[in-house]
N, C-alpha and C. Protein backbone atom coordinates (compact mmCIF):
# COMPACT_ATOMS: atom_id res chain seq x y z
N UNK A 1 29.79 -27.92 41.29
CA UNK A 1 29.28 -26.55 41.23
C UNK A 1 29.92 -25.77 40.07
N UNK A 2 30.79 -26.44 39.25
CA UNK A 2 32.01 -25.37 38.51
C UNK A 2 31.03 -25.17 37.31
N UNK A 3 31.47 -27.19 37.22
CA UNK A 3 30.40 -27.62 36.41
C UNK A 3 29.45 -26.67 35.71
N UNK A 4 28.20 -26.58 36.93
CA UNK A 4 26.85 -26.42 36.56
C UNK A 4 27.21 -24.70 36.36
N UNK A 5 27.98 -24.25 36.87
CA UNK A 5 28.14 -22.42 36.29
C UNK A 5 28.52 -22.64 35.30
N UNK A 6 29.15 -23.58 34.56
CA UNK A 6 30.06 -23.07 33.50
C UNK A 6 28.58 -23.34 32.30
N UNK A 7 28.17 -24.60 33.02
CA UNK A 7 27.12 -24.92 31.88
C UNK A 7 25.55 -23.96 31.68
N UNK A 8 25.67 -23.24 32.73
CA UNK A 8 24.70 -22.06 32.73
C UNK A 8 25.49 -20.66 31.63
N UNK A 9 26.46 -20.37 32.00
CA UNK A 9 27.78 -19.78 31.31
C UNK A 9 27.09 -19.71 29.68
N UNK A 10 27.20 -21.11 29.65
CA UNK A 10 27.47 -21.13 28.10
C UNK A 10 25.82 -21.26 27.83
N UNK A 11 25.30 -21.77 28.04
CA UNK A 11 23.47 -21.39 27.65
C UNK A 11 23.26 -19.94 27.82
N UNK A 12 23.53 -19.28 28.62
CA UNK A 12 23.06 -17.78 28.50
C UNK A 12 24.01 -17.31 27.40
N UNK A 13 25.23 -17.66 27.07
CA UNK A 13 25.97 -16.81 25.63
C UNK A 13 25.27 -17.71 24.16
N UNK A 14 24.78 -18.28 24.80
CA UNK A 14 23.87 -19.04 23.31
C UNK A 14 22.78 -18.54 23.13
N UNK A 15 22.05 -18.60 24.05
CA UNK A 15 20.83 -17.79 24.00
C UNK A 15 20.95 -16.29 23.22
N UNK A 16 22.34 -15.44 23.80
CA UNK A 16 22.28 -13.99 23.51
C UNK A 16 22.73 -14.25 22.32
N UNK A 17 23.56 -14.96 21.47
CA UNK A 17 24.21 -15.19 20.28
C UNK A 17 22.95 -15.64 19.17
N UNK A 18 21.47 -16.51 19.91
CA UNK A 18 20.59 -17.35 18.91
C UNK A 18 19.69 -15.49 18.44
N UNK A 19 19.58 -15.01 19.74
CA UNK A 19 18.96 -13.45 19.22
C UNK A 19 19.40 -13.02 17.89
N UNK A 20 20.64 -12.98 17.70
CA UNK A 20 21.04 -12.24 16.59
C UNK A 20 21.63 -12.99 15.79
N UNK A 21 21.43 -13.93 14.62
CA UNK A 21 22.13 -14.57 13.88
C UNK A 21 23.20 -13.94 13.07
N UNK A 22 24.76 -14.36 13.25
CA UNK A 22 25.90 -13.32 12.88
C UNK A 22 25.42 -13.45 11.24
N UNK A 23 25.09 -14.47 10.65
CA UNK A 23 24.94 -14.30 9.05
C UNK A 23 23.48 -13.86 8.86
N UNK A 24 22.43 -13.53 9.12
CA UNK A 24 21.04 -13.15 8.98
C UNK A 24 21.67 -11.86 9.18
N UNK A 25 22.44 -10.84 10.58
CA UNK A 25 22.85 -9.63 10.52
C UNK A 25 24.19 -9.10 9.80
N UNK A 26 24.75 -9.52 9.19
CA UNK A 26 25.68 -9.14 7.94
C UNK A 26 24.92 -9.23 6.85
N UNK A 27 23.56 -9.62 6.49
CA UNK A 27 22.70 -9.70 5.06
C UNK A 27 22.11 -8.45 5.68
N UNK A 28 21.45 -8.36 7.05
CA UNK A 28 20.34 -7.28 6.96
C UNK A 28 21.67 -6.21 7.66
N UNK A 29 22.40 -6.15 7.65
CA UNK A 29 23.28 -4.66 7.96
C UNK A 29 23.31 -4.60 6.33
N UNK A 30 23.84 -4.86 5.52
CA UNK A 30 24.26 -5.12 4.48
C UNK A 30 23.21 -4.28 3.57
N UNK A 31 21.93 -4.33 3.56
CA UNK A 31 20.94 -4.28 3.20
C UNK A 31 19.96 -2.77 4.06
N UNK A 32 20.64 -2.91 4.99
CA UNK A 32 20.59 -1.05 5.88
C UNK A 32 20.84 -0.34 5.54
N UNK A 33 22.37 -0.51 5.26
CA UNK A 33 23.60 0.67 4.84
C UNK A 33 23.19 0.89 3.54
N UNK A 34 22.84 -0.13 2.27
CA UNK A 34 22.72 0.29 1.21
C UNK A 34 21.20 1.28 1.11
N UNK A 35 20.36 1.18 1.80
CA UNK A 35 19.17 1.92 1.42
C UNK A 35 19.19 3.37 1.77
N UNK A 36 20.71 3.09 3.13
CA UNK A 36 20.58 4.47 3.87
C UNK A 36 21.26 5.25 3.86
N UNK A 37 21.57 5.28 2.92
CA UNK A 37 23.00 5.99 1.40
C UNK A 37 22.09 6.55 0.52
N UNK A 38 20.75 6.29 0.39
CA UNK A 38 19.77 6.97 -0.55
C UNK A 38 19.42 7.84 0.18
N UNK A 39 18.85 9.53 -0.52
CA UNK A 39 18.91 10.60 0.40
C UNK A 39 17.34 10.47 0.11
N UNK A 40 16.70 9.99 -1.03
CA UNK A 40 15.01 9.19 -1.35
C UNK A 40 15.41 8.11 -1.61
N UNK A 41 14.03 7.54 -2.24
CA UNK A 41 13.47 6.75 -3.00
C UNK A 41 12.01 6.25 -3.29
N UNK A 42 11.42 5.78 -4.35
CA UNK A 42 10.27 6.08 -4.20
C UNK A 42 9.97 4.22 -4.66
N UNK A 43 8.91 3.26 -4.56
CA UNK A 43 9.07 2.08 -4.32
C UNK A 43 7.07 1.91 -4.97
N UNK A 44 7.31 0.64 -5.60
CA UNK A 44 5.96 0.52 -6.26
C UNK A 44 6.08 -0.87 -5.92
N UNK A 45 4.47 -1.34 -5.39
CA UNK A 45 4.76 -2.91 -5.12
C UNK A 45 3.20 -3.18 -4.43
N UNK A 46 3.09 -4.49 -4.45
CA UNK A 46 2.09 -4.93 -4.48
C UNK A 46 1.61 -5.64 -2.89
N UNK A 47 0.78 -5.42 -2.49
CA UNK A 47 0.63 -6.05 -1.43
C UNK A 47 -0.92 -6.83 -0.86
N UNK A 48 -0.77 -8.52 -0.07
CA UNK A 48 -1.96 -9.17 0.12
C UNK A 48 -1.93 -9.18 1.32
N UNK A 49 -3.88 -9.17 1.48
CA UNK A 49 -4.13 -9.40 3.48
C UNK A 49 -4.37 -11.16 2.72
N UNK A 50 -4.31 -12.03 3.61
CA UNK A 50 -4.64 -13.19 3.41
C UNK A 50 -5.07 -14.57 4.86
N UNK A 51 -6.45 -14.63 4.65
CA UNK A 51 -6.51 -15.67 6.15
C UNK A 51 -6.81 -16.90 5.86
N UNK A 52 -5.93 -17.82 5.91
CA UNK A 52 -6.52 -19.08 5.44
C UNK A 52 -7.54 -19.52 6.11
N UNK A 53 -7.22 -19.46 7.19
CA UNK A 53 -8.89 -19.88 8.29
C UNK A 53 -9.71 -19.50 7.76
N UNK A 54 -10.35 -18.10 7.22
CA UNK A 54 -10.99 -17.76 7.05
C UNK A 54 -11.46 -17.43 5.80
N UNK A 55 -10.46 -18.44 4.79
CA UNK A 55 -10.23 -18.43 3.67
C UNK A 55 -10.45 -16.89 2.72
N UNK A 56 -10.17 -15.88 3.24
CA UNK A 56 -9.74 -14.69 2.70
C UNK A 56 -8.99 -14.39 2.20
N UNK A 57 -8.49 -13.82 0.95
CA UNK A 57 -7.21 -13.08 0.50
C UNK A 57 -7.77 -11.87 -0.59
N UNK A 58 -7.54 -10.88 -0.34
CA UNK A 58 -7.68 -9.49 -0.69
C UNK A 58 -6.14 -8.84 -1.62
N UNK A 59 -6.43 -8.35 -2.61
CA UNK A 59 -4.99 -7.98 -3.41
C UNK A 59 -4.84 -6.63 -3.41
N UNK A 60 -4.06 -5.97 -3.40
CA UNK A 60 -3.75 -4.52 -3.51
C UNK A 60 -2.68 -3.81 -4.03
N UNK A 61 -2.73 -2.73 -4.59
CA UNK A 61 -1.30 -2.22 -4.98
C UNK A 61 -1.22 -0.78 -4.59
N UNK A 62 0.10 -0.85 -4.16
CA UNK A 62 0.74 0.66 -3.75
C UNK A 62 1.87 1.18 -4.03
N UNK A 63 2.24 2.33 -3.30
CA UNK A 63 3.66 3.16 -3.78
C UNK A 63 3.60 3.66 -2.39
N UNK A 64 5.43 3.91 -2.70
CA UNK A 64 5.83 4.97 -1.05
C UNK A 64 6.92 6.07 -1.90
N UNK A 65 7.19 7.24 -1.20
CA UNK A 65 7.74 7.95 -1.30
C UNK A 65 8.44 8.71 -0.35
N UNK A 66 10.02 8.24 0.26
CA UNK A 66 10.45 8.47 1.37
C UNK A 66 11.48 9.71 0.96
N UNK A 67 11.88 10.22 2.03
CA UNK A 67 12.76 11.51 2.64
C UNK A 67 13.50 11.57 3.78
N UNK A 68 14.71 10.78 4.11
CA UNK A 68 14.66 10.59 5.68
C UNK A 68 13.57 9.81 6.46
N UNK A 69 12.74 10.41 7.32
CA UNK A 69 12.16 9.99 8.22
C UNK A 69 10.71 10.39 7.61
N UNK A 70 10.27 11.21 6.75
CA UNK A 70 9.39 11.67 6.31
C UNK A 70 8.98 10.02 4.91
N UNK A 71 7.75 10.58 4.77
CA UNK A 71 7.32 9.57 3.91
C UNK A 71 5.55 9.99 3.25
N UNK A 72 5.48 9.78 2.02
CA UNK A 72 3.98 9.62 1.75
C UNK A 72 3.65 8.25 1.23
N UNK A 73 2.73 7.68 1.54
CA UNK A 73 2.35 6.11 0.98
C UNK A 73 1.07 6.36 0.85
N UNK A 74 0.80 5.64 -0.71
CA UNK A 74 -0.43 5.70 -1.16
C UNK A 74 -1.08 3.98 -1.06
N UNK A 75 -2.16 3.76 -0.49
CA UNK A 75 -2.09 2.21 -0.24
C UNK A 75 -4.04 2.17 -1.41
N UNK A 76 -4.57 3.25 -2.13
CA UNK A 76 -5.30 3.01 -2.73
C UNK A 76 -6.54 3.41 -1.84
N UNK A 77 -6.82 2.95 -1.14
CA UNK A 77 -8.12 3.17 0.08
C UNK A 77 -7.63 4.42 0.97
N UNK A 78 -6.68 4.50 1.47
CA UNK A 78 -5.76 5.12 2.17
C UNK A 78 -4.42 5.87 1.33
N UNK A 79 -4.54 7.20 2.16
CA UNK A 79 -2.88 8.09 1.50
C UNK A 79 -2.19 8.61 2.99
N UNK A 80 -1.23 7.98 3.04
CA UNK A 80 -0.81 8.64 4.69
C UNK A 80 0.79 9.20 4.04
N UNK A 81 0.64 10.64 4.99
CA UNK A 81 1.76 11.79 4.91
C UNK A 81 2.13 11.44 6.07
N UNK A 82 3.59 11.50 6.49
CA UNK A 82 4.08 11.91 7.75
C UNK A 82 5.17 12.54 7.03
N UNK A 83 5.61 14.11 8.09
CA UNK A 83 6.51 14.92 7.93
C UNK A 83 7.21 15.16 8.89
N UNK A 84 7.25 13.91 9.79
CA UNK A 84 8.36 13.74 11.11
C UNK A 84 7.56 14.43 11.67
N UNK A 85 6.63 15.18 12.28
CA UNK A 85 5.77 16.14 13.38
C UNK A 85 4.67 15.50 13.36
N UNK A 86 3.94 15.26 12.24
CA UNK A 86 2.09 15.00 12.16
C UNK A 86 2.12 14.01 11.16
N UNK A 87 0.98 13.52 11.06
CA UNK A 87 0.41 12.10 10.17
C UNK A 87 -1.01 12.18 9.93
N UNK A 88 -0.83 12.79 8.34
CA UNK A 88 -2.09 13.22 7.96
C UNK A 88 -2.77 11.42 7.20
N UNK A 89 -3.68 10.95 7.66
CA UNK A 89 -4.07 9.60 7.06
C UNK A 89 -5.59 10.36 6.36
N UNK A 90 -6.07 9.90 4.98
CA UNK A 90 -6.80 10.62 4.12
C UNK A 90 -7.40 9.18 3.51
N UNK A 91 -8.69 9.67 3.66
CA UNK A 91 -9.73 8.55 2.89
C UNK A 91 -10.52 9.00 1.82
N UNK A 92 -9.65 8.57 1.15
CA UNK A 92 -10.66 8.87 -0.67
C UNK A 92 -12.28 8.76 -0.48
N UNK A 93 -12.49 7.53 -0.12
CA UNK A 93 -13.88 7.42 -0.03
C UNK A 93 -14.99 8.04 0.90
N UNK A 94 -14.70 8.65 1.34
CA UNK A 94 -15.30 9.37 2.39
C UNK A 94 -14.61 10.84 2.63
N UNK A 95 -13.79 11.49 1.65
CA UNK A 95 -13.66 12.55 1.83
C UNK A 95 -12.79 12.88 3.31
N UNK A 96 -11.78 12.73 3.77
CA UNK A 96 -12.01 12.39 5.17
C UNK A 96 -10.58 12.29 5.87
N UNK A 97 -10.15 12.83 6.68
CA UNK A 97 -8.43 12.96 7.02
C UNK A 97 -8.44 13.17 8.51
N UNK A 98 -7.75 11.88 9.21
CA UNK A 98 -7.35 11.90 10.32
C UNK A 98 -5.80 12.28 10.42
N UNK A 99 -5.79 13.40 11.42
CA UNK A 99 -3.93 14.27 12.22
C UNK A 99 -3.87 13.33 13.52
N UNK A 100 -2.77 13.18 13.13
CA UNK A 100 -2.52 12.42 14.74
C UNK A 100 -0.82 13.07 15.02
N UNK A 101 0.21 13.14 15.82
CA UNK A 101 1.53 12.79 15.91
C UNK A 101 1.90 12.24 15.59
N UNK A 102 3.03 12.11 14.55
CA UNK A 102 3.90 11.63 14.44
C UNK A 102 4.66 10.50 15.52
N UNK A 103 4.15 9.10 15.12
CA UNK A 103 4.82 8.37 15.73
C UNK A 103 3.62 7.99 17.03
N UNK A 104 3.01 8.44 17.28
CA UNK A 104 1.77 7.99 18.18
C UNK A 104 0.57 7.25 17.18
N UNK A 105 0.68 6.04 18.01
CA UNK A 105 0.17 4.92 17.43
C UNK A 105 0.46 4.20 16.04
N UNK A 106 1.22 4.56 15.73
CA UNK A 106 1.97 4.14 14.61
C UNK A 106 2.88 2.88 14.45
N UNK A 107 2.21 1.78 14.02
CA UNK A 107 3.06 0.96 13.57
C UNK A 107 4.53 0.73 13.31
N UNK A 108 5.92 0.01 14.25
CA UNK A 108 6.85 0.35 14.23
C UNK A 108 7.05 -0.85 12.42
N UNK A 109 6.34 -1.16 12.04
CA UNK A 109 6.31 -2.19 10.99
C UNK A 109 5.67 -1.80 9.33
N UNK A 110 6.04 -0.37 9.02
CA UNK A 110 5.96 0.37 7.93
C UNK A 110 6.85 0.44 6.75
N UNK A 111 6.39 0.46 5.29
CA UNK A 111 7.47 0.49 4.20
C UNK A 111 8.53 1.28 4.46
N UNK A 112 8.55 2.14 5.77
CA UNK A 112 9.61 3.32 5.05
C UNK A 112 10.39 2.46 6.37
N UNK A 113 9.76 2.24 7.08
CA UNK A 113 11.14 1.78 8.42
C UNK A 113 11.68 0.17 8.22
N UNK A 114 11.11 -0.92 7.01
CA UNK A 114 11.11 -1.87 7.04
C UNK A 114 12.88 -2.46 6.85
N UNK A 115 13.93 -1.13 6.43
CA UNK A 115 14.59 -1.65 6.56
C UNK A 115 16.10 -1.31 7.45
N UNK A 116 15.44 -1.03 8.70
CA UNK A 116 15.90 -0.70 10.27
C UNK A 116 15.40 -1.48 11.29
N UNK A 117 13.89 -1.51 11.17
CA UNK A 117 13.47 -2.43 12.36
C UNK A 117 14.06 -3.40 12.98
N UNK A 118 14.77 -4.24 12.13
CA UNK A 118 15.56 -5.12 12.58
C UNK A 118 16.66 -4.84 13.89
N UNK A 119 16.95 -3.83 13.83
CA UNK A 119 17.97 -3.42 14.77
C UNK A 119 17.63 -3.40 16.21
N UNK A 120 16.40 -3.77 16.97
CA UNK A 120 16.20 -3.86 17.81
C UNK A 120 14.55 -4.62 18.40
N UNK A 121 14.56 -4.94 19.38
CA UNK A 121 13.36 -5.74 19.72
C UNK A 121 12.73 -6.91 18.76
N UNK A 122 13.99 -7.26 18.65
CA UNK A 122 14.23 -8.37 17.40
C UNK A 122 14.80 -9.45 17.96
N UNK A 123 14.37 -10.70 18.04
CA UNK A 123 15.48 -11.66 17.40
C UNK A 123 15.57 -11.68 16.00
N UNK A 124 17.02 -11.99 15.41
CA UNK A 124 17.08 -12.25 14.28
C UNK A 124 17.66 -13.53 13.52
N UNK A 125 17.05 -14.26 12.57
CA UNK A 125 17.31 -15.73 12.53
C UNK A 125 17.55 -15.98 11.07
N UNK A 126 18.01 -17.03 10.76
CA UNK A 126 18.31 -17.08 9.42
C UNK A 126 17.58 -18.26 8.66
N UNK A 127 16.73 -18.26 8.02
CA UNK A 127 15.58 -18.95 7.90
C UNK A 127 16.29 -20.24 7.01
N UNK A 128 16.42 -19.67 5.78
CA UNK A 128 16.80 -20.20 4.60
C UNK A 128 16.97 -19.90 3.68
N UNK A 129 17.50 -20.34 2.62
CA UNK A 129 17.88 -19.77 1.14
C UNK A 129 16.71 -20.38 0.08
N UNK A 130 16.46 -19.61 -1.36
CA UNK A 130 15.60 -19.90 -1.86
C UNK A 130 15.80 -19.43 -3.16
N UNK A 131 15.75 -19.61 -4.66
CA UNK A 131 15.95 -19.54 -5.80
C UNK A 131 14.52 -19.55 -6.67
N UNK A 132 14.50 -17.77 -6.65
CA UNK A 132 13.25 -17.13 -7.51
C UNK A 132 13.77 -16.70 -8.96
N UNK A 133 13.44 -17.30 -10.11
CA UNK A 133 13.44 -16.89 -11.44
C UNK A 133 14.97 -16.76 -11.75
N UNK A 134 15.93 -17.61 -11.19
CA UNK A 134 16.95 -17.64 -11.17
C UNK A 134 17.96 -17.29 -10.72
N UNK A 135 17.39 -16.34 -9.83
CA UNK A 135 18.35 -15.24 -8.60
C UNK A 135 17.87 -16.12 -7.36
N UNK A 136 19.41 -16.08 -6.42
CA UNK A 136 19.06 -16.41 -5.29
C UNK A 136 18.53 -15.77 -4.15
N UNK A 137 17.91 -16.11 -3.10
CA UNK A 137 17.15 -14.63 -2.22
C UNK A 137 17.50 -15.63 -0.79
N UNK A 138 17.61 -14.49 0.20
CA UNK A 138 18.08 -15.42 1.68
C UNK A 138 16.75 -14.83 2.56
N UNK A 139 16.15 -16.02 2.72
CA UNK A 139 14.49 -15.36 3.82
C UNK A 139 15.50 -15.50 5.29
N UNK A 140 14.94 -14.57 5.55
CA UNK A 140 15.19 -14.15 7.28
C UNK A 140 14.30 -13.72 8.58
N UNK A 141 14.01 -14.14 9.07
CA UNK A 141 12.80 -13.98 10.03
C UNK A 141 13.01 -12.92 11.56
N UNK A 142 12.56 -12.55 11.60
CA UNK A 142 12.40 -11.65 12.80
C UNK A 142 11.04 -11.63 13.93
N UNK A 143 11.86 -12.14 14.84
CA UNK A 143 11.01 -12.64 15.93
C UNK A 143 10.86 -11.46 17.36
N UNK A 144 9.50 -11.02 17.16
CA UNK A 144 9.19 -10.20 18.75
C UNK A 144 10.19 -10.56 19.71
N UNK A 145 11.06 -10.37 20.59
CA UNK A 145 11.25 -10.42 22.04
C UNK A 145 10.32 -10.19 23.04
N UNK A 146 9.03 -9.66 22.79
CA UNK A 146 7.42 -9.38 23.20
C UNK A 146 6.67 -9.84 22.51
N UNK A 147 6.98 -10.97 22.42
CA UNK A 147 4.92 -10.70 21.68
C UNK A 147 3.61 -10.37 22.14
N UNK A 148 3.64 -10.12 23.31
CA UNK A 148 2.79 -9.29 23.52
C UNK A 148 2.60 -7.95 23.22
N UNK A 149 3.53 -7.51 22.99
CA UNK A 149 3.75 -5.92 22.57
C UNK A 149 3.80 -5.73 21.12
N UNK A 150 4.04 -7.31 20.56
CA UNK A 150 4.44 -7.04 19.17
C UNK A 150 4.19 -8.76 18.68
N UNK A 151 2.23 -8.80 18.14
CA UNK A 151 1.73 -10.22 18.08
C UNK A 151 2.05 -10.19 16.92
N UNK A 152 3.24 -10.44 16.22
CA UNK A 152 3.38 -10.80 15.04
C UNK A 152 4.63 -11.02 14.70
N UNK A 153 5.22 -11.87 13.64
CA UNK A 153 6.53 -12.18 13.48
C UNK A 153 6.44 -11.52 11.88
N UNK A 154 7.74 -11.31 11.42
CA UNK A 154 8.32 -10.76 9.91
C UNK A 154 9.12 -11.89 9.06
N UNK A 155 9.11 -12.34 7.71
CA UNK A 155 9.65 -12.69 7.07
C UNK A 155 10.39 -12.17 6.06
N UNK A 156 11.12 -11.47 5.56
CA UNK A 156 12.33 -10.66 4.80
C UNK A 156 12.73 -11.28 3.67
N UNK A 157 12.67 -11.08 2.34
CA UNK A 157 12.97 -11.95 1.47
C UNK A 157 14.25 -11.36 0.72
N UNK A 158 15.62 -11.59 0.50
CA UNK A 158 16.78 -10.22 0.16
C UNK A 158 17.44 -10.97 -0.99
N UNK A 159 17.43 -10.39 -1.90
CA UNK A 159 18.60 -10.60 -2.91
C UNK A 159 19.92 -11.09 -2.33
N UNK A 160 20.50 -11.91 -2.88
CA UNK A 160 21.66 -12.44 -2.61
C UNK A 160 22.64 -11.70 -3.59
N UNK A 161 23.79 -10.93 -3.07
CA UNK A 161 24.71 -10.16 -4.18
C UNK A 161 24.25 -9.04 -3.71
N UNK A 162 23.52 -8.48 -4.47
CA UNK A 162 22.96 -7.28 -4.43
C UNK A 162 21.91 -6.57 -3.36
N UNK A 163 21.77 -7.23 -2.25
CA UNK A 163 21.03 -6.88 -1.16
C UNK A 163 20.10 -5.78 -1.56
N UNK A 164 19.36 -6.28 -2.34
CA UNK A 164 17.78 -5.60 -2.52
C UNK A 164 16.30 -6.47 -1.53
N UNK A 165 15.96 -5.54 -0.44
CA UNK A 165 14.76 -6.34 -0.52
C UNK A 165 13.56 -6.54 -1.46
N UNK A 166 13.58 -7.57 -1.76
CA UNK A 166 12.44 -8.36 -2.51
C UNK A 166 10.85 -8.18 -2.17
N UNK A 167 10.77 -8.88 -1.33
CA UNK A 167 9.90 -8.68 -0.40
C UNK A 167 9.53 -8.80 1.08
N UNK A 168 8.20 -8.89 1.76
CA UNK A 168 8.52 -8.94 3.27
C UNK A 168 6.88 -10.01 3.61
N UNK A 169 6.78 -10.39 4.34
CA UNK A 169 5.56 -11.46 4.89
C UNK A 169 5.43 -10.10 6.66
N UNK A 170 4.64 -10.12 6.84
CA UNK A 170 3.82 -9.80 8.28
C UNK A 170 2.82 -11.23 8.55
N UNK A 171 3.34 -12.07 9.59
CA UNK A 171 2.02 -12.48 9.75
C UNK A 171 1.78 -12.57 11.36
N UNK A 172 0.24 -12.23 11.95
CA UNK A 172 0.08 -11.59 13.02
C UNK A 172 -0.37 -13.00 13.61
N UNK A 173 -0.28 -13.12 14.98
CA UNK A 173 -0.81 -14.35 15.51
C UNK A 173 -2.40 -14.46 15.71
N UNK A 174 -3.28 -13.56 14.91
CA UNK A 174 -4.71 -13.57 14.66
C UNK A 174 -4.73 -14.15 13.56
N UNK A 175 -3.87 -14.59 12.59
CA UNK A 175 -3.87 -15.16 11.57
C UNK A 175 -3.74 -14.81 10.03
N UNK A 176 -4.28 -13.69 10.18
CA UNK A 176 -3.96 -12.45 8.88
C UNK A 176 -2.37 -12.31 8.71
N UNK A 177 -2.31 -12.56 7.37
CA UNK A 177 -0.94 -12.17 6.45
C UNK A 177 -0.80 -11.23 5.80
N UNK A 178 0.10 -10.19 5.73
CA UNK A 178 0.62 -9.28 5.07
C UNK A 178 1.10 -9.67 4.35
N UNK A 179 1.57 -9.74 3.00
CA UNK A 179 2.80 -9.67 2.42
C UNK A 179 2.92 -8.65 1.13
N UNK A 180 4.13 -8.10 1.28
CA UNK A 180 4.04 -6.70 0.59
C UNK A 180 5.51 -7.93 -0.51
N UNK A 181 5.33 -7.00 -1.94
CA UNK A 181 6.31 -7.96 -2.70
C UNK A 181 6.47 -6.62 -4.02
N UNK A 182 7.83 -6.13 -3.49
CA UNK A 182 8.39 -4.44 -4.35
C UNK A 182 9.04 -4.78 -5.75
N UNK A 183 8.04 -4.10 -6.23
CA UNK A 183 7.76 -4.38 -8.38
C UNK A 183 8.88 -3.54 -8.42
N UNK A 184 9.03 -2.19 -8.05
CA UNK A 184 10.17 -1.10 -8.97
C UNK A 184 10.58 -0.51 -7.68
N UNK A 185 11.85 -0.14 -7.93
CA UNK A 185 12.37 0.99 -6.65
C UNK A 185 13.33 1.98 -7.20
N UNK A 186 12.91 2.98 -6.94
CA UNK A 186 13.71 4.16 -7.61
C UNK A 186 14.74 4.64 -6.71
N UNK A 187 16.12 4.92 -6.70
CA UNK A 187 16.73 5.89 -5.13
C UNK A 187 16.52 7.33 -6.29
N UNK A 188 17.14 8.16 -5.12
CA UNK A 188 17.35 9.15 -5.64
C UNK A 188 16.32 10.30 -5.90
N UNK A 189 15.36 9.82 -6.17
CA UNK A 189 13.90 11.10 -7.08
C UNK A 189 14.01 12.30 -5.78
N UNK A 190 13.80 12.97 -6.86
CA UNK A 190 13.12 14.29 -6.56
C UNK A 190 11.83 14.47 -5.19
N UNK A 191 12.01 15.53 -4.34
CA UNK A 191 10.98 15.22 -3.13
C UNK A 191 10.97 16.58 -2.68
N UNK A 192 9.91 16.90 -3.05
CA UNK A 192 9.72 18.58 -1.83
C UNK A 192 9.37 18.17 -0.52
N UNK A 193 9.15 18.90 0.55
CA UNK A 193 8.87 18.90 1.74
C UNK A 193 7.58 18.67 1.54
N UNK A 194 6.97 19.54 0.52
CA UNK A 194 5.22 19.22 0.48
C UNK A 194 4.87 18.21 0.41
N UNK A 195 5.78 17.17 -0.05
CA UNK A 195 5.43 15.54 -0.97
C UNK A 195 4.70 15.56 0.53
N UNK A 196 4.87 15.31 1.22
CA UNK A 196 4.83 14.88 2.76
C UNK A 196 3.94 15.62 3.87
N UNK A 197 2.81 16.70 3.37
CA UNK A 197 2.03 17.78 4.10
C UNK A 197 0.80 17.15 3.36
N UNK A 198 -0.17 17.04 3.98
CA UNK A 198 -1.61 16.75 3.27
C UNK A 198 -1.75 18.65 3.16
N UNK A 199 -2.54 18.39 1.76
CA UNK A 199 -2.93 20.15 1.43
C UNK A 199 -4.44 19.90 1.22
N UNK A 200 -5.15 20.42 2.21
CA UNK A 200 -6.27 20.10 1.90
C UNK A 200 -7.48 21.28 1.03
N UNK A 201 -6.45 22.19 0.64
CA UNK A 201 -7.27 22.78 -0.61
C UNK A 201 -7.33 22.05 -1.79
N UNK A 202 -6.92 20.90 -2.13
CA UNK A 202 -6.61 19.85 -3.04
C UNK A 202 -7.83 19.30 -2.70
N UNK A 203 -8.61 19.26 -1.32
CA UNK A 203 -9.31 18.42 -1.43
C UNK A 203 -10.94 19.33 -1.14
N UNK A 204 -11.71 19.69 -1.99
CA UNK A 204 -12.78 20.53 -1.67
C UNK A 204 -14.00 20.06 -0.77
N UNK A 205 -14.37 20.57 0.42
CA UNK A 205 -14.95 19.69 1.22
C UNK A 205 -14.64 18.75 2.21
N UNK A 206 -13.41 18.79 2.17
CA UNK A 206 -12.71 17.37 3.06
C UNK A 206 -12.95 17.70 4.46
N UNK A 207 -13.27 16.65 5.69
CA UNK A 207 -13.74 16.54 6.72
C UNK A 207 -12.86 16.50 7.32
N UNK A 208 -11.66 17.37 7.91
CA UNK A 208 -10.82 17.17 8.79
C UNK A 208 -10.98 16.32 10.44
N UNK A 209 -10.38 16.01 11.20
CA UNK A 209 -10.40 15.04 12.34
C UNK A 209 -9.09 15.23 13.03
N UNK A 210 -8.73 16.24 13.66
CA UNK A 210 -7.27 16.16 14.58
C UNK A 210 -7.52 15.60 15.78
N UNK A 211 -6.65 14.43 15.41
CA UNK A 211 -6.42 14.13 16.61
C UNK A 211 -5.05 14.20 17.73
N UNK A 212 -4.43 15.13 17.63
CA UNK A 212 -3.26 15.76 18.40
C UNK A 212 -3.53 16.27 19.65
């Protein structure tokens, strides 16, 4: 009987230890602290949907512009403001802006939070190492503790040395791939509160939609 406790013992401290890989979380603490020492930053980078099944891949390019918790991201089709209260999402093509709350229905898997998420409802694992254009980068994966709540796993791509993320993979268990891959990153810039308010005298005609 000692036995079989001790050997239950040690599978449940393995299990809680495989959650959090001690070297995958000294790269992504590492890689926290440095972004969250910037009081902005503003980030240009490129991002693909891609389904092999369905042999799809779509290319895109965007920018973000963060403040704390506030953020504007321009994704080209889409311009979404959040100012920590509301989330103005705005469609070029249609003239056209959905309000919702802040944080209702919102993706916990966004450029501006991509490098916190990790800190919870995570496992975190340490994939492997990999050598791009001569710099080394450490991929790290982050696994739902739900996947039901959360059908998709993350791939993290980080500078080695200099803990810059590189880039990031989303891929959802419907089969569609994200992967966002950051061309320039600025800390520091300049940011009014407005960066972050949709003004819709800017936009003549625009079809408002609150949904609050």
């Amino acid at each position: 009987m000692k036995k079989l406790l001790t050997l239950v013992l040690c599978l449940t401290v393995f299990a809680v230890q495989a959650q959090k890989d001690p070297q995958a979380m000294r790269i992504l603490n590492a890689m926290s602290n440095k972004y969250k020492n910037y009081d902005t930053y503003k980030a240009n980078f490129t991002y693909s949907l891609i389904n092999e099944v369905e042999d799809i891949r779509d290319d895109f390019s965007g920018s973000i512009l963060v403040k704390g918790d506030n953020y504007k991201l321009d994704l080209g089709n889409q311009v979404i403001y959040n100012n920590g209260e509301s989330v103005w999402t705005y469609l070029p093509e249609v003239n056209e802006v959905n309000i919702s709350n802040a944080n209702e229905g919102e993706m916990d898997m966004t450029p501006s939070s991509i490098y916190t998420v990790y800190k919870k409802d995570f496992k975190v694992i340490y994939y492997n190492s990999t050598t791009i254009n001569g710099k080394k980068y450490h991929l790290i994966d982050l696994i739902p503790n739900d996947r039901r709540d959360k059908p998709y796993w993350v791939r993290l791509t980080i500078e080695d040395g200099t803990n810059d993320l590189k880039s990031y993979t989303i891929t959802e268990d419907s089969g569609n791939k994200y992967v966002y891959d950051i061309k320039s990153f600025k800390p520091n810039t300049s940011a009014a509160s407005s960066d972050f308010t949709f003004n819709k005298s800017k936009y003549p005609g625009v079809e408002i939609i609150d949904l609050r």
